[in-house]
PDB file of N, CA and C in Angstrom:
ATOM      1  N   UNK A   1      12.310  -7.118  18.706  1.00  0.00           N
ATOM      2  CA  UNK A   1      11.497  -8.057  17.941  1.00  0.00           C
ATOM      3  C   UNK A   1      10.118  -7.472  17.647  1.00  0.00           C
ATOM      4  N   UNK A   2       9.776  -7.029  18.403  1.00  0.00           N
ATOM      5  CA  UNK A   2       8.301  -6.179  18.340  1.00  0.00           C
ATOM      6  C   UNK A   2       8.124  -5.416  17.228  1.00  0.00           C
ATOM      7  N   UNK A   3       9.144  -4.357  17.521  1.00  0.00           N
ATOM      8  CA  UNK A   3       9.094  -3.435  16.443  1.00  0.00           C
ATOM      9  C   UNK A   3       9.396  -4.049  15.155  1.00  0.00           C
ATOM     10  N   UNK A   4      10.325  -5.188  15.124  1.00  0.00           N
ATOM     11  CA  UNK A   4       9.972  -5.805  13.721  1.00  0.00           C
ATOM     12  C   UNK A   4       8.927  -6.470  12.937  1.00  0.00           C
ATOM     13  N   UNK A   5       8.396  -6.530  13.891  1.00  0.00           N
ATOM     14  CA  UNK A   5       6.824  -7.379  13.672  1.00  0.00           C
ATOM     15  C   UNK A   5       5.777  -6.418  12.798  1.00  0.00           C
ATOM     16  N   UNK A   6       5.986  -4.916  13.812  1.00  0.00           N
ATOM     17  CA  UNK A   6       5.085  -4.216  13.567  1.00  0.00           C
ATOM     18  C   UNK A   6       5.442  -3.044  11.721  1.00  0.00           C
ATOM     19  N   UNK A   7       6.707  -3.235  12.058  1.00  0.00           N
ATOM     20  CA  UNK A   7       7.266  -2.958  10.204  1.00  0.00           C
ATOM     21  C   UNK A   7       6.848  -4.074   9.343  1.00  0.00           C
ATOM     22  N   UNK A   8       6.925  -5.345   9.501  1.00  0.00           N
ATOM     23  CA  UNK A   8       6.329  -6.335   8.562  1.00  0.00           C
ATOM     24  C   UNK A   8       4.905  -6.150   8.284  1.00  0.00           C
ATOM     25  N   UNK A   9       3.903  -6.136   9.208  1.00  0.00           N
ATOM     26  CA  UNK A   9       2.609  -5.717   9.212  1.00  0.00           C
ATOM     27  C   UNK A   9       2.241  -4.942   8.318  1.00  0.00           C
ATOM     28  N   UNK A  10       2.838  -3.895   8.269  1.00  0.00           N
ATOM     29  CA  UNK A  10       2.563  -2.304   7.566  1.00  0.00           C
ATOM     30  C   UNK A  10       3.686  -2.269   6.353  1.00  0.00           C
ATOM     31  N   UNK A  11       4.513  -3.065   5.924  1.00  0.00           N
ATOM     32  CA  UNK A  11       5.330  -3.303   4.893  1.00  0.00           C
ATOM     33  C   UNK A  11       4.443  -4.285   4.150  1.00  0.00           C
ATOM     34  N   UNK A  12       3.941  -5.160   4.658  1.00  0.00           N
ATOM     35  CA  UNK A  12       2.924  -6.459   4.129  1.00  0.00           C
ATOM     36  C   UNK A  12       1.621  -5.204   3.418  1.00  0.00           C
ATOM     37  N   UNK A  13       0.854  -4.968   4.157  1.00  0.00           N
ATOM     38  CA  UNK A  13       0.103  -3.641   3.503  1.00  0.00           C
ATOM     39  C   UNK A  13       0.180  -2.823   3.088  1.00  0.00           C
ATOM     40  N   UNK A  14       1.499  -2.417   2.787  1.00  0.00           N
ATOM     41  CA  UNK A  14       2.058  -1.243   0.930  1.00  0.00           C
ATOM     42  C   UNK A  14       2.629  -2.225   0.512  1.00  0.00           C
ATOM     43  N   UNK A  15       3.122  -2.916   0.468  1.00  0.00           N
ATOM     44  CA  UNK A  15       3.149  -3.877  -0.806  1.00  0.00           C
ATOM     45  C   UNK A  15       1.753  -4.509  -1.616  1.00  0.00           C
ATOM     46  N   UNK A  16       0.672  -4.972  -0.654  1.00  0.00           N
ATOM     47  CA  UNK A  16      -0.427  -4.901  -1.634  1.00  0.00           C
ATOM     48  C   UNK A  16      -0.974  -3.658  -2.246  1.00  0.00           C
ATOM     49  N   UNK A  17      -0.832  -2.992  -1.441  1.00  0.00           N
ATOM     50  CA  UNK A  17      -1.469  -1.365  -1.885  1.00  0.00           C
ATOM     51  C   UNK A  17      -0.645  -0.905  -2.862  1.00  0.00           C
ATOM     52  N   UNK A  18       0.647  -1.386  -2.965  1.00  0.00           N
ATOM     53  CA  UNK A  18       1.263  -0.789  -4.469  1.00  0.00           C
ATOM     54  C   UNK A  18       1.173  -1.865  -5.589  1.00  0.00           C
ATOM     55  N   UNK A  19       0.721  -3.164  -5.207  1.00  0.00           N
ATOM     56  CA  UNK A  19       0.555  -3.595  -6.769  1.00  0.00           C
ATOM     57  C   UNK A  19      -1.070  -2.885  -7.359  1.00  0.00           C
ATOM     58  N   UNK A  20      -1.352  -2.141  -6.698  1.00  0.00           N
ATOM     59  CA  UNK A  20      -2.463  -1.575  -7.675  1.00  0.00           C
ATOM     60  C   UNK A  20      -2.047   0.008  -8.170  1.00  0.00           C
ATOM     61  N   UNK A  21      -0.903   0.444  -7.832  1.00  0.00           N
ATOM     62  CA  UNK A  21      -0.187   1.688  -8.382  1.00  0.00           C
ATOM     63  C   UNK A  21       0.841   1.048  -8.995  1.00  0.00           C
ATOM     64  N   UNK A  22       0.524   1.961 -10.334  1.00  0.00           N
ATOM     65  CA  UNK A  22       1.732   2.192 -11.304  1.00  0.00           C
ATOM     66  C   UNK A  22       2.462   2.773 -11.659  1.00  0.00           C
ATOM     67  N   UNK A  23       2.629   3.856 -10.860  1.00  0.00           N
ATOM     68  CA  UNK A  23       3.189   5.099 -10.592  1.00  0.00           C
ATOM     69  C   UNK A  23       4.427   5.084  -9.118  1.00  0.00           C
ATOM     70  N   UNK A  24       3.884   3.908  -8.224  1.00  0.00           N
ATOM     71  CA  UNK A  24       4.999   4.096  -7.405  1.00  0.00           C
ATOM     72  C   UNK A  24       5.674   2.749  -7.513  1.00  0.00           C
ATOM     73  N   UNK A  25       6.591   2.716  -7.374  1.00  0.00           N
ATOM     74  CA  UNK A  25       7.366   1.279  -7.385  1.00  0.00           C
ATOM     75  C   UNK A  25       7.920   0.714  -6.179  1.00  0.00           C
ATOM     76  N   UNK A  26       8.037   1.495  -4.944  1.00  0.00           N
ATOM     77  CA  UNK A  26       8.458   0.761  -3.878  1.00  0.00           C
ATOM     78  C   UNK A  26       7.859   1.046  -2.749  1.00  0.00           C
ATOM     79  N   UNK A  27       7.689   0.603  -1.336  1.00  0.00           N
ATOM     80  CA  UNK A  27       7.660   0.835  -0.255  1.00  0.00           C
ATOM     81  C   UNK A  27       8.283   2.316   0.123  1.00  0.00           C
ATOM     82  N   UNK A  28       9.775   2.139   0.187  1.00  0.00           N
ATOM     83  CA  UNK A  28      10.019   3.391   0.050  1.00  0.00           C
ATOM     84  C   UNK A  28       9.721   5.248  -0.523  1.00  0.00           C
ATOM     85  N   UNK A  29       9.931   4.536  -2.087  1.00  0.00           N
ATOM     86  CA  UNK A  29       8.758   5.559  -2.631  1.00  0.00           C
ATOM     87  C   UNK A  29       7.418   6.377  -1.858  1.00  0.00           C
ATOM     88  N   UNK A  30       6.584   5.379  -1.455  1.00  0.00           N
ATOM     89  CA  UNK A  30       5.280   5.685  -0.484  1.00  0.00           C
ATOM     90  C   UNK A  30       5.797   6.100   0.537  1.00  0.00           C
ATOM     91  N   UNK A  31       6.490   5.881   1.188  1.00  0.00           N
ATOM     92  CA  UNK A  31       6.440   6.594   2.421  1.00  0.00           C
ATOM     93  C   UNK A  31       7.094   7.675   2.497  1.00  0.00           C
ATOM     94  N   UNK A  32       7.902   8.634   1.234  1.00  0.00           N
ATOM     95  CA  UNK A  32       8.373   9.245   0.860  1.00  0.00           C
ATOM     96  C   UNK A  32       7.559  10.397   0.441  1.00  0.00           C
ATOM     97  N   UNK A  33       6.438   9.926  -0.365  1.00  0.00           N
ATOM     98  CA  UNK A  33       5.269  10.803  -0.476  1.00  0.00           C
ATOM     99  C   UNK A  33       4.275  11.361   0.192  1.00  0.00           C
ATOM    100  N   UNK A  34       3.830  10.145   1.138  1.00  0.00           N
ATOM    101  CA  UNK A  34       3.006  10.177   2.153  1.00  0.00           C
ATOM    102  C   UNK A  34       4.055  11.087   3.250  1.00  0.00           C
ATOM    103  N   UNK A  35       4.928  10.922   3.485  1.00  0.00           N
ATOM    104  CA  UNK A  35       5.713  11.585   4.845  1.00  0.00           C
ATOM    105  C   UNK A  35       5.634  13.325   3.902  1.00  0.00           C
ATOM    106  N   UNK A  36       6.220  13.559   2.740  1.00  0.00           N
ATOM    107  CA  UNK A  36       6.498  14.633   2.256  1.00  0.00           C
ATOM    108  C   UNK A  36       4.875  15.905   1.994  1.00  0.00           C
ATOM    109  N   UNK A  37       4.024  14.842   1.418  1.00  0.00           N
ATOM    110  CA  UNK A  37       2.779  15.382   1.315  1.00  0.00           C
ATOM    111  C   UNK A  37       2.639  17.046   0.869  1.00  0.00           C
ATOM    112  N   UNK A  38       3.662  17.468   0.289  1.00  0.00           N
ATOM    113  CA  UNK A  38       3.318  18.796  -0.628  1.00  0.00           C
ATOM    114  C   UNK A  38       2.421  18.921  -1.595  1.00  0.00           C
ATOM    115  N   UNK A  39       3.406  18.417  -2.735  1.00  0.00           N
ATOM    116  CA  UNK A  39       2.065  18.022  -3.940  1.00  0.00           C
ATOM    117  C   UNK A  39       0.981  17.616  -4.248  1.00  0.00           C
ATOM    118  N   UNK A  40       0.030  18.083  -5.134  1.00  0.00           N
ATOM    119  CA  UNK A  40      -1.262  17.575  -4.981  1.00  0.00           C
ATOM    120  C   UNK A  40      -1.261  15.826  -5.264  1.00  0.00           C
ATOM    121  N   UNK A  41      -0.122  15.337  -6.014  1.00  0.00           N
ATOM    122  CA  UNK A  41       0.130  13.611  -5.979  1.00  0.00           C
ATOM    123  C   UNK A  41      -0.020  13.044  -4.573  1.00  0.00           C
ATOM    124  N   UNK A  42       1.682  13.691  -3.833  1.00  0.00           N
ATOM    125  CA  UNK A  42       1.216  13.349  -2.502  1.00  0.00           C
ATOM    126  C   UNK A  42      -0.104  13.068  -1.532  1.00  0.00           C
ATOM    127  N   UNK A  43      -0.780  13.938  -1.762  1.00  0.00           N
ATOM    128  CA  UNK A  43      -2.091  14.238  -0.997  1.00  0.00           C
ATOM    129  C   UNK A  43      -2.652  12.806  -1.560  1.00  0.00           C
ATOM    130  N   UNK A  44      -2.475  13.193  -2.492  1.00  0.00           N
ATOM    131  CA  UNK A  44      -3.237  11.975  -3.464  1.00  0.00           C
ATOM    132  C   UNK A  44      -3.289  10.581  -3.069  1.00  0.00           C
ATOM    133  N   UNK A  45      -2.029  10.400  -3.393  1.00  0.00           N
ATOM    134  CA  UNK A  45      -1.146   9.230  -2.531  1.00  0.00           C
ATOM    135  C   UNK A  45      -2.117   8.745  -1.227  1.00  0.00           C
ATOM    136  N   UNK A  46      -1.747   9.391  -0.117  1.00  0.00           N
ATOM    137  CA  UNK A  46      -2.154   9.396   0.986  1.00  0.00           C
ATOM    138  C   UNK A  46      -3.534   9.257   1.460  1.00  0.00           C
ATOM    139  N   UNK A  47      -4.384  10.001   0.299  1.00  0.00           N
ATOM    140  CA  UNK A  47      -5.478   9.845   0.256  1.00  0.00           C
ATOM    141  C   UNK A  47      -6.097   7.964  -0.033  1.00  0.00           C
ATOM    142  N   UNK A  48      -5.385   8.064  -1.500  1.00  0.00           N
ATOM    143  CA  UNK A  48      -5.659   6.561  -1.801  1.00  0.00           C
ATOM    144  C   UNK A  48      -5.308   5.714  -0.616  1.00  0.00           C
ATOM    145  N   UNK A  49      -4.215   5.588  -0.050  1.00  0.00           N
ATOM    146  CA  UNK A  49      -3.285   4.743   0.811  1.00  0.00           C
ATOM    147  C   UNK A  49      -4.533   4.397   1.956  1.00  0.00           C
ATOM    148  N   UNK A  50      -5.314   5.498   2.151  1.00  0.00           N
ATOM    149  CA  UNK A  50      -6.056   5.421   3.420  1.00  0.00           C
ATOM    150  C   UNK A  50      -7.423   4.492   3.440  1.00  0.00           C
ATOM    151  N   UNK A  51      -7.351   4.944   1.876  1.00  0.00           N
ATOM    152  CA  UNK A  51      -9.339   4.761   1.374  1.00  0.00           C
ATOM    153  C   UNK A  51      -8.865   2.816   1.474  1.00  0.00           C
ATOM    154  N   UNK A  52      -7.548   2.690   0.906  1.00  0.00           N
ATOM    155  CA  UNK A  52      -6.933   1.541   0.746  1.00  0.00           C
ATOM    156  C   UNK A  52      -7.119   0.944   1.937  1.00  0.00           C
ATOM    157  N   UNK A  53      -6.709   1.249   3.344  1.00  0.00           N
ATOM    158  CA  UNK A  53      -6.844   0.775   4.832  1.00  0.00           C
ATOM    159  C   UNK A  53      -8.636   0.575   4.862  1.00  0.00           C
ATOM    160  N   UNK A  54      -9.076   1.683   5.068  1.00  0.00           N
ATOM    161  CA  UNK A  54     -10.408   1.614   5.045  1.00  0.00           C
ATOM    162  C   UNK A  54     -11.714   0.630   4.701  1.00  0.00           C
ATOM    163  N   UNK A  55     -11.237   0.354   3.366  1.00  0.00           N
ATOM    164  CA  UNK A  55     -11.867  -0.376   2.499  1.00  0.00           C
ATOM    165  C   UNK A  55     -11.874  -2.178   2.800  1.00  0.00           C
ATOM    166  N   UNK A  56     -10.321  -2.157   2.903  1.00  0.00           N
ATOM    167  CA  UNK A  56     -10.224  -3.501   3.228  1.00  0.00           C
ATOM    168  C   UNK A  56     -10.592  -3.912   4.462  1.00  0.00           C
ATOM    169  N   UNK A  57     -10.653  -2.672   5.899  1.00  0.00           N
ATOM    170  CA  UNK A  57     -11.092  -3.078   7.098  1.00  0.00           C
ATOM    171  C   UNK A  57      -9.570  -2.866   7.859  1.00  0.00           C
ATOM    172  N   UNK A  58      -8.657  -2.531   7.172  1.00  0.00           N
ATOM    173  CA  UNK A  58      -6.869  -2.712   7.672  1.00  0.00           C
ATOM    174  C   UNK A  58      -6.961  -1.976   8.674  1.00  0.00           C
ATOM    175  N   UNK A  59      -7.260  -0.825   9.197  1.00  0.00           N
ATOM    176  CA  UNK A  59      -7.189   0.459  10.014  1.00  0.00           C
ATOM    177  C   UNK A  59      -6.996  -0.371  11.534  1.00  0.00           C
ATOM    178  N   UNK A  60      -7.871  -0.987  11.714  1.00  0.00           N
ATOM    179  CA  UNK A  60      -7.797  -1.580  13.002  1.00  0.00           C
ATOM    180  C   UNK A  60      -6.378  -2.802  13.476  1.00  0.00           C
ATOM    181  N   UNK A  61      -6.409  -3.330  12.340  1.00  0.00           N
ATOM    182  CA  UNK A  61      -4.945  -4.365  12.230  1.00  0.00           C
ATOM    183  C   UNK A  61      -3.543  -3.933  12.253  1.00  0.00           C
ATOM    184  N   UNK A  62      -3.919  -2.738  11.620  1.00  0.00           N
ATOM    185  CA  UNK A  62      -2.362  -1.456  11.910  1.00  0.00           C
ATOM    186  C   UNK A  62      -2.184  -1.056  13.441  1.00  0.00           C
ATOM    187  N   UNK A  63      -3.373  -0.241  14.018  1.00  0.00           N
ATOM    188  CA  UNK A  63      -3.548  -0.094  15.176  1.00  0.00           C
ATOM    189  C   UNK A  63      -2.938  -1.377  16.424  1.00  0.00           C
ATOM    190  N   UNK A  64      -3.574  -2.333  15.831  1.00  0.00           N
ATOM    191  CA  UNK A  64      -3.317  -3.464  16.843  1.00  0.00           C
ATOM    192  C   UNK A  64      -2.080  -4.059  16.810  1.00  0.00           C
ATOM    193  N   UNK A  65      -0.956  -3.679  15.556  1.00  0.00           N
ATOM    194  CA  UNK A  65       0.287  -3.973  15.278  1.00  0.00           C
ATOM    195  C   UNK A  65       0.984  -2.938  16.065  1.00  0.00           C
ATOM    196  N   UNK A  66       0.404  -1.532  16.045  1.00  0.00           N
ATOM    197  CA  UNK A  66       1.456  -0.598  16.649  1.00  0.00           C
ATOM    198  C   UNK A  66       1.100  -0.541  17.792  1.00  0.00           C
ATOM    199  N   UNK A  67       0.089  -1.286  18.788  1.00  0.00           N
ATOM    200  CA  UNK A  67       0.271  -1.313  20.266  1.00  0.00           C
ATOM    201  C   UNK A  67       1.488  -2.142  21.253  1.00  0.00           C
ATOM    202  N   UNK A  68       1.487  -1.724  22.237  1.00  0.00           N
ATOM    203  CA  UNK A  68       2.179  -2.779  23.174  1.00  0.00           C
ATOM    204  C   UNK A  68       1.745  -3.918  23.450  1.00  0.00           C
ATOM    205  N   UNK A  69       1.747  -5.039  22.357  1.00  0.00           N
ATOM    206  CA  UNK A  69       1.435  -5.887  22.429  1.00  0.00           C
ATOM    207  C   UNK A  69       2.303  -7.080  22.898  1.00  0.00           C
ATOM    208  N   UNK A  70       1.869  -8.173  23.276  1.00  0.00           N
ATOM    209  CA  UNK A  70       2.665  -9.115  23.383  1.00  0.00           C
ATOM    210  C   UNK A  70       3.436 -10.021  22.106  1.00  0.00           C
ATOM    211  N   UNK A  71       4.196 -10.623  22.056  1.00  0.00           N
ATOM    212  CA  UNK A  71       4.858 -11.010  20.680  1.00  0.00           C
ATOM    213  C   UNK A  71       4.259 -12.079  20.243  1.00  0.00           C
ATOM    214  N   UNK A  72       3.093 -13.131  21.218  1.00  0.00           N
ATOM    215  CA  UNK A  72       1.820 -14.069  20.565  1.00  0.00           C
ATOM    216  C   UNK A  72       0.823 -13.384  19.647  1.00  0.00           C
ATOM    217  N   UNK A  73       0.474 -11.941  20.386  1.00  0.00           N
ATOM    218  CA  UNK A  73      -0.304 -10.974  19.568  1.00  0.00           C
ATOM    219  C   UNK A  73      -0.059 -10.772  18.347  1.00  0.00           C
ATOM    220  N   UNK A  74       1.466 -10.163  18.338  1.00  0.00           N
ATOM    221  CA  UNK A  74       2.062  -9.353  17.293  1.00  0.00           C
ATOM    222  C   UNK A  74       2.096 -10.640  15.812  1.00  0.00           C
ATOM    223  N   UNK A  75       2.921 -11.421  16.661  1.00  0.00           N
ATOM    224  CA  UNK A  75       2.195 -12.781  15.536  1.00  0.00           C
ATOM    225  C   UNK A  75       1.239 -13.293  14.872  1.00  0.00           C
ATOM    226  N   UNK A  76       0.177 -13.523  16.183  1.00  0.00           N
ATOM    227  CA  UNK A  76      -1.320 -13.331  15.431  1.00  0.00           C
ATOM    228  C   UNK A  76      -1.343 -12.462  14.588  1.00  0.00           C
ATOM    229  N   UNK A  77      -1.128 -11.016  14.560  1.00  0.00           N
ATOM    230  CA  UNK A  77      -1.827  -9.865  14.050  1.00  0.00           C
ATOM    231  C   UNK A  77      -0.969 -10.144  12.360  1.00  0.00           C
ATOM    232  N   UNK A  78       0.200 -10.661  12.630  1.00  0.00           N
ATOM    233  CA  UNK A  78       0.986 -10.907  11.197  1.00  0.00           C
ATOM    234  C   UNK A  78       0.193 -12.332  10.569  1.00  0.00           C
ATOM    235  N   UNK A  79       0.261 -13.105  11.111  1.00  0.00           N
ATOM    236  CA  UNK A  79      -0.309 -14.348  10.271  1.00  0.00           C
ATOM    237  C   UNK A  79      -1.773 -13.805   9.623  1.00  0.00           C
ATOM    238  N   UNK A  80      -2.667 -12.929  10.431  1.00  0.00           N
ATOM    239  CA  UNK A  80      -3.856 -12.443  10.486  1.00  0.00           C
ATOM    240  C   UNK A  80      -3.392 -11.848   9.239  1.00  0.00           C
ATOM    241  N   UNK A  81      -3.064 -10.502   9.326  1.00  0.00           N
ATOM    242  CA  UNK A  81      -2.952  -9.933   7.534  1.00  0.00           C
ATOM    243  C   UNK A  81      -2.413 -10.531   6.701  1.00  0.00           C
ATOM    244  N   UNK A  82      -1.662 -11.862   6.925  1.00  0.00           N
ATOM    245  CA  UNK A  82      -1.454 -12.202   5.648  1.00  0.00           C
ATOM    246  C   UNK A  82      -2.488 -12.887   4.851  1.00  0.00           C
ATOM    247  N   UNK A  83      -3.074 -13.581   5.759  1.00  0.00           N
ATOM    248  CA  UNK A  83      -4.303 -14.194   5.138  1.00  0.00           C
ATOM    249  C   UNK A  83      -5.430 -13.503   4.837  1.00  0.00           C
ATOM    250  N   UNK A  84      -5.295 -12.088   5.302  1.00  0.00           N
ATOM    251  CA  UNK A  84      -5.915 -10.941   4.769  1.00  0.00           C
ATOM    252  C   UNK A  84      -6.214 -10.514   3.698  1.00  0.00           C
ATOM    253  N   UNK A  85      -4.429 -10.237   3.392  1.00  0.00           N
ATOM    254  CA  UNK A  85      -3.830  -9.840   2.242  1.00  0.00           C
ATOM    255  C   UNK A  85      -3.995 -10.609   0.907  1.00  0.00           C
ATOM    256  N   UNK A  86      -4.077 -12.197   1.675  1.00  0.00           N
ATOM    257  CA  UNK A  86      -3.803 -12.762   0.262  1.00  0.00           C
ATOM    258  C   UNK A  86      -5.690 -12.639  -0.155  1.00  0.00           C
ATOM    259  N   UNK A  87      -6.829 -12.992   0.592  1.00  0.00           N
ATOM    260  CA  UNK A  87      -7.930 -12.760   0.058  1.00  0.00           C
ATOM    261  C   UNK A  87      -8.219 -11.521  -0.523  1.00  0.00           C
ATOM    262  N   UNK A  88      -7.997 -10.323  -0.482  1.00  0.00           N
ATOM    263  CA  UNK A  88      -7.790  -9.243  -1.486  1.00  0.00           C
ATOM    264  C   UNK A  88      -7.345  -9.356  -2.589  1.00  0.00           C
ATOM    265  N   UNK A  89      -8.199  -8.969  -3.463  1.00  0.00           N
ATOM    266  CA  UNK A  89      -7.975  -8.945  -4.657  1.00  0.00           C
ATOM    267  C   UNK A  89      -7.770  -7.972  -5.302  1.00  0.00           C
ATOM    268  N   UNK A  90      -6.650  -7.260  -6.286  1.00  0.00           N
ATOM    269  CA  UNK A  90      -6.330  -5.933  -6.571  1.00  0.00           C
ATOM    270  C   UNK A  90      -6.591  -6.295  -8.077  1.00  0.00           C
ATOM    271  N   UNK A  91      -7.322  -5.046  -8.198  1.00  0.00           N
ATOM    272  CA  UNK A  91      -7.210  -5.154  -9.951  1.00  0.00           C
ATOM    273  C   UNK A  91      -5.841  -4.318 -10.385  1.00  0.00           C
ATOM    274  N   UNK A  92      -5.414  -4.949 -11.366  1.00  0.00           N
ATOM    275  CA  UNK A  92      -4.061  -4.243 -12.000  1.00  0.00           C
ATOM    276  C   UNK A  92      -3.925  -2.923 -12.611  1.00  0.00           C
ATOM    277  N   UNK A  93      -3.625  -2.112 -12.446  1.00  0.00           N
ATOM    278  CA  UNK A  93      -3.629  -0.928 -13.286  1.00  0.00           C
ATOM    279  C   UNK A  93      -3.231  -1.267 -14.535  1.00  0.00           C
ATOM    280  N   UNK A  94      -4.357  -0.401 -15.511  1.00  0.00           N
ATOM    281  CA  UNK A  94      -4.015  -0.309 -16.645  1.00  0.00           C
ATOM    282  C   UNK A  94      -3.012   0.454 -17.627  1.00  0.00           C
ATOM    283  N   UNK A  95      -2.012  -0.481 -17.889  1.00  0.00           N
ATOM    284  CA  UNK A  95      -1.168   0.656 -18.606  1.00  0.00           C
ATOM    285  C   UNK A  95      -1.711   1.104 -19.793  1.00  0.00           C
ATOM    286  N   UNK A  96      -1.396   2.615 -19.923  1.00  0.00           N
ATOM    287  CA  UNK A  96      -1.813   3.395 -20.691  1.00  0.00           C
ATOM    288  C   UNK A  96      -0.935   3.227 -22.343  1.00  0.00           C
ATOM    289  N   UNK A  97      -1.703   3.660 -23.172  1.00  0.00           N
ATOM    290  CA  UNK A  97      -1.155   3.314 -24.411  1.00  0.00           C
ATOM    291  C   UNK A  97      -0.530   4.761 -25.200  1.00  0.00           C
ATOM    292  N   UNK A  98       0.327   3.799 -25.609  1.00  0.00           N
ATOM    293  CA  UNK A  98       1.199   5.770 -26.224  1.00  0.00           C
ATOM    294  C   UNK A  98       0.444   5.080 -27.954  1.00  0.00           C
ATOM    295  N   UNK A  99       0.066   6.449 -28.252  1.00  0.00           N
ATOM    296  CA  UNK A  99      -0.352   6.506 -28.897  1.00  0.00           C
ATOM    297  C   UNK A  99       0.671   7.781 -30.428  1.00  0.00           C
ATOM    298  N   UNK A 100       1.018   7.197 -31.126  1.00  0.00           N
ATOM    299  CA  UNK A 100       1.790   7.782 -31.905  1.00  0.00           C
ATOM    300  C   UNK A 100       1.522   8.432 -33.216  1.00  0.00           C
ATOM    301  N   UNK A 101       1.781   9.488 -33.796  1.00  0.00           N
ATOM    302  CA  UNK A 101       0.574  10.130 -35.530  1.00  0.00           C
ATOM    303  C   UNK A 101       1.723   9.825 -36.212  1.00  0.00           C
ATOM    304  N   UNK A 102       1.858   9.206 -37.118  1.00  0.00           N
ATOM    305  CA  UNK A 102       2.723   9.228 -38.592  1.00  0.00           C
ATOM    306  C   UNK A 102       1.751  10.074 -39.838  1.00  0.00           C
ATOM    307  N   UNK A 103       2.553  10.963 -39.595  1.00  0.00           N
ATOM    308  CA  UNK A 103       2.167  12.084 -41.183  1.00  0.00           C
ATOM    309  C   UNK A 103       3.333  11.271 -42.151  1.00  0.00           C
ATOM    310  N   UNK A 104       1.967  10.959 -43.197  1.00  0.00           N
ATOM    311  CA  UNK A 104       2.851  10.602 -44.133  1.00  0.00           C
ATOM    312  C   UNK A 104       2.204  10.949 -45.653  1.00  0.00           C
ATOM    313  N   UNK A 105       2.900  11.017 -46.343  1.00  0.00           N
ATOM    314  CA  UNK A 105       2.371  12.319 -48.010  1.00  0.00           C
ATOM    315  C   UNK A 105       2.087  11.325 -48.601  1.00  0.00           C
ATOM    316  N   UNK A 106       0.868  12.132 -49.001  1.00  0.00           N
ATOM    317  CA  UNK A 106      -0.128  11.191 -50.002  1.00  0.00           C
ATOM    318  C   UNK A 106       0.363  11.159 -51.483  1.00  0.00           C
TER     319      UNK A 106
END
């Protein structure tokens, strides 16, 4: 049960962290990049992912999910980010516009 707690936690926080990427589409995806970390994307990735923890204050709430905690804790610590989560506000990425030339004879 624990350990499920502590995957919801950190599944709850890439799911907000990817509605502001438009480039990755799943949970999976991310941790795919982040675990692989070759490419300069990856790095990238990982980089953002962190500034992402950081910013919001998450770093410590992850921590306190992946201890040996008790399962009142582990609860707290879930009800805690969600109400976290939902006060964060993500701005949407902007999709980019294709932009198309029609040559056409004068």
């Amino acid at each position: 049960m624990e350990n499920n707690e502590n995957t919801s936690v950190l599944t709850l926080i890439k799911q907000k962290f990817l509605a502001s990427q438009s480039a990755i589409k799943s949970v999976k995806q991310l941790d795919f990049y982040i675990s692989r970390g070759r490419t300069a994307n990856d790095k990238l990735t990982a980089k953002k992912f962190t500034q992402f923890l950081k910013q919001h204050q998450l770093t410590q709430i992850l921590k306190q999910a992946g201890s040996d905690a008790t399962e009142d804790e582990n609860s707290k610590s879930l009800t805690e980010v969600k109400a976290l989560l939902e006060s964060i506000e993500i701005e949407q990425p902007k999709k980019k516009k294709m932009i198309r030339w029609c040559w056409s004879r004068y």
